[in-house]
Protein backbone atom coordinates (compact mmCIF):
# COMPACT_ATOMS: atom_id res chain seq x y z
CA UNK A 1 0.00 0.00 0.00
CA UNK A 2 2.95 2.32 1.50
CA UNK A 3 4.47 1.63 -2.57
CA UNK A 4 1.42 2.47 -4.27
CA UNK A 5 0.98 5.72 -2.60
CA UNK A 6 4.31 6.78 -3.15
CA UNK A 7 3.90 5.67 -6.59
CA UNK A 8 0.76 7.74 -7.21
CA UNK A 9 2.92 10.63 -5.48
CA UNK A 10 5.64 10.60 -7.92
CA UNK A 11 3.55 10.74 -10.96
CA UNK A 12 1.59 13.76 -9.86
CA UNK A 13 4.56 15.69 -8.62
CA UNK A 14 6.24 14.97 -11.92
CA UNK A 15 3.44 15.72 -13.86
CA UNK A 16 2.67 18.74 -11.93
CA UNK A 17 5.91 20.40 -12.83
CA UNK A 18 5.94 19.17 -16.08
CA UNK A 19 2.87 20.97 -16.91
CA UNK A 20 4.75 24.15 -14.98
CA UNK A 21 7.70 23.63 -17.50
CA UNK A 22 5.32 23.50 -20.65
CA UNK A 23 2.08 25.12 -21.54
CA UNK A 24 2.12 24.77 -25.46
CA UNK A 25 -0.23 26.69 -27.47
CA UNK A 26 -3.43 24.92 -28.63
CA UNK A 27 -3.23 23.78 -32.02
CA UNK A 28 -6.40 25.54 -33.02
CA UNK A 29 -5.10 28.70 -31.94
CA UNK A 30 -7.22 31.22 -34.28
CA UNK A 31 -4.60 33.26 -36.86
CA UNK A 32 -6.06 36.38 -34.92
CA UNK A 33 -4.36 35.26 -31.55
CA UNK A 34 -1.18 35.71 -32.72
CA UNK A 35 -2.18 38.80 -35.06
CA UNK A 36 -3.40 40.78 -32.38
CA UNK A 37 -2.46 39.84 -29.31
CA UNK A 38 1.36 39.09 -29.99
CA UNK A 39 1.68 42.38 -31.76
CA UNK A 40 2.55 44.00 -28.49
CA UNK A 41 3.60 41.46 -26.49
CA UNK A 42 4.31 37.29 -26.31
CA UNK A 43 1.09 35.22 -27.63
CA UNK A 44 0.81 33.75 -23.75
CA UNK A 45 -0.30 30.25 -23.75
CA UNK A 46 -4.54 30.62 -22.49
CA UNK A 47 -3.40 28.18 -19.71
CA UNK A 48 -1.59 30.79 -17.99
CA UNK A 49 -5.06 32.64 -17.02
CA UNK A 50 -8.05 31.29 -15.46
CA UNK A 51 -11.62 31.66 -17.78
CA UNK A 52 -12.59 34.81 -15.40
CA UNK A 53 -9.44 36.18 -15.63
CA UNK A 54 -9.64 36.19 -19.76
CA UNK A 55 -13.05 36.78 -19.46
CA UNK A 56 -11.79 40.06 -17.88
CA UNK A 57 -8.95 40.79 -19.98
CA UNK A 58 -11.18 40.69 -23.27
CA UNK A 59 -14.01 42.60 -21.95
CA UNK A 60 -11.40 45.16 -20.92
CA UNK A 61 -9.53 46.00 -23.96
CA UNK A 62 -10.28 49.27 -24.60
CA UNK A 63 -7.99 49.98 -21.78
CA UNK A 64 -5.51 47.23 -21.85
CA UNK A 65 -2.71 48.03 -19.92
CA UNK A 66 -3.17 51.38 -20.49
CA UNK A 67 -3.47 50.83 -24.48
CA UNK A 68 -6.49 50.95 -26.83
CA UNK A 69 -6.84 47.00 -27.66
CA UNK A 70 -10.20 46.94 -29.34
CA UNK A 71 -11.04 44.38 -31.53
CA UNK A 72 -14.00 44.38 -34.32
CA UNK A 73 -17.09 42.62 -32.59
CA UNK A 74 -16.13 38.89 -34.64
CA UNK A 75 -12.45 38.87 -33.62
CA UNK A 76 -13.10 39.13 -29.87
CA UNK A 77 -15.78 37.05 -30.09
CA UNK A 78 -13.89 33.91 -31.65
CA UNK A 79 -11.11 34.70 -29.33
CA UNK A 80 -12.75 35.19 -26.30
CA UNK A 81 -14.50 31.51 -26.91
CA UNK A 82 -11.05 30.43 -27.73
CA UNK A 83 -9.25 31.64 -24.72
CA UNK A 84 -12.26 30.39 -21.98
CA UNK A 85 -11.86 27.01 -23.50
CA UNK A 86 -7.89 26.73 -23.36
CA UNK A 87 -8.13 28.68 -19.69
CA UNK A 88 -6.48 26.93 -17.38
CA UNK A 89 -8.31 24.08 -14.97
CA UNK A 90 -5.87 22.40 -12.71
CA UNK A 91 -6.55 24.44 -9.49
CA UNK A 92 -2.94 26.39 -8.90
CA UNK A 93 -3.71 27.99 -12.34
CA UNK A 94 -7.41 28.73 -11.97
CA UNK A 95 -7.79 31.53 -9.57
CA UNK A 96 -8.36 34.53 -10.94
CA UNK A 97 -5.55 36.78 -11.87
CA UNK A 98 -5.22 40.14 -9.64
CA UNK A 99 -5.55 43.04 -12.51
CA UNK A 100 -6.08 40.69 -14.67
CA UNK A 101 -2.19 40.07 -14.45
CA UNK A 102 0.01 36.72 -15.16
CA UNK A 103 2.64 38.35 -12.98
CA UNK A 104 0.15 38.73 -10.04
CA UNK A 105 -0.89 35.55 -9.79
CA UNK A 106 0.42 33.98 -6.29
CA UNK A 107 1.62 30.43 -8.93
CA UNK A 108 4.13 33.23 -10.96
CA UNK A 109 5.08 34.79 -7.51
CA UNK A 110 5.79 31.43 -6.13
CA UNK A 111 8.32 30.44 -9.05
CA UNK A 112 9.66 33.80 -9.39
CA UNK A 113 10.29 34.84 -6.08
CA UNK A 114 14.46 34.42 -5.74
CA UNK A 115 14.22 36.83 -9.19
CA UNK A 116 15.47 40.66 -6.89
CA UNK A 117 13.68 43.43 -8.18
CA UNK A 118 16.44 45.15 -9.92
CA UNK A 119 16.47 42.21 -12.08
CA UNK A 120 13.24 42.84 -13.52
CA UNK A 121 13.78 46.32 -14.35
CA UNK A 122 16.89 45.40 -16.63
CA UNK A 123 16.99 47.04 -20.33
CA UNK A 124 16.61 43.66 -21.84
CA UNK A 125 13.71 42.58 -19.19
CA UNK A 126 11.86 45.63 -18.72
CA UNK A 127 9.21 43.62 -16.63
CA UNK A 128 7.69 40.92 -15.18
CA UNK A 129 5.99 39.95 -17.74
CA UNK A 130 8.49 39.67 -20.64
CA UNK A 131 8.71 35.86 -20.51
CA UNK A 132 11.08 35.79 -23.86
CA UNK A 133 13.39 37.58 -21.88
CA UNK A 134 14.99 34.71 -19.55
CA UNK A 135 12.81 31.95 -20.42
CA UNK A 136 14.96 30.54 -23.99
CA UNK A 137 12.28 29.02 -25.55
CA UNK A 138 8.92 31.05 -24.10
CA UNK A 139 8.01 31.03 -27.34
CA UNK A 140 7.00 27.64 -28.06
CA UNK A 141 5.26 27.67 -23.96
CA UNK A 142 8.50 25.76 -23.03
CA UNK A 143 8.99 27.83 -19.13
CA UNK A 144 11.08 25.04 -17.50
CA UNK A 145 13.16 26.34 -14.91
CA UNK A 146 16.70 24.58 -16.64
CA UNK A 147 15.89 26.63 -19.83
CA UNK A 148 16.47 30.07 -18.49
CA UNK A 149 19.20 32.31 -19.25
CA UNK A 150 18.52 35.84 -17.40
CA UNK A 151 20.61 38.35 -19.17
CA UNK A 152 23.13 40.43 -17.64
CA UNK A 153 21.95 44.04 -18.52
């Protein structure tokens, strides 16, 4: 009994921070995700934000981030129902997102908390929220913690 339960232990630790390491992009991610949203920042993976959380990001783009995001009434409807059904479900994802921020959630605080401050303000960071900029391969939702190289300036 004592084997199985470490058994079933392993697995979901394992798989736990192998879902942490790697949140691909849905195949059927609509040609509009990355057209609009990546054309001021990364095209983050929908698994990073809970449904309520994208339900308030795309309901709030007229001030997003303190930019005019608005999208013709078809666009952010497909990608609305595209984002709340790629949201994220396992419960350390799901809560919802203070200000609607990855960066604010207490799961990115959690893995980023040895990062000092100074390091986010950096010319090649900028912020928080510039994944690309230590994470190698952010791109392809590859955010394993032995693929980071955080730059010096």
């Amino acid at each position: 009994m004592k084997k199985t339960i470490l058994i079933a232990n392993t697995f979901l630790l394992a798989s736990s921070s192998t879902f942490a390491a790697k949140m691909t992009m849905p195949t059927d991610a609509p040609v509009s995700y990355e057209a609009e949203c990546a054309s001021c920042q990364m095209a983050y993976p929908p698994a990073l934000l809970s449904q309520q959380s994208w339900k308030n990001v795309m309901s709030g783009l007229s001030k997003h981030f303190g930019t005019d995001a608005s999208l013709d009434p078809r666009t952010q409807t497909e990608l609305t129902h595209w984002l709340l059904k790629n949201a994220a479900t396992r419960q350390r994802y799901s809560e919802t997102a203070p200000e609607n921020r990855i960066t604010k959630t207490s799961w990115f605080i959690r893995k980023h908390d040895e990062v000092r401050a100074d390091v986010w303000k950096r010319s090649s960071i900028k912020s928080p929220a510039n994944c690309g900029a230590c994470h190698i391969d952010a791109a392809n939702g590859v955010f394993s913690e032995n693929n980071i190289k955080i730059p010096v300036k």
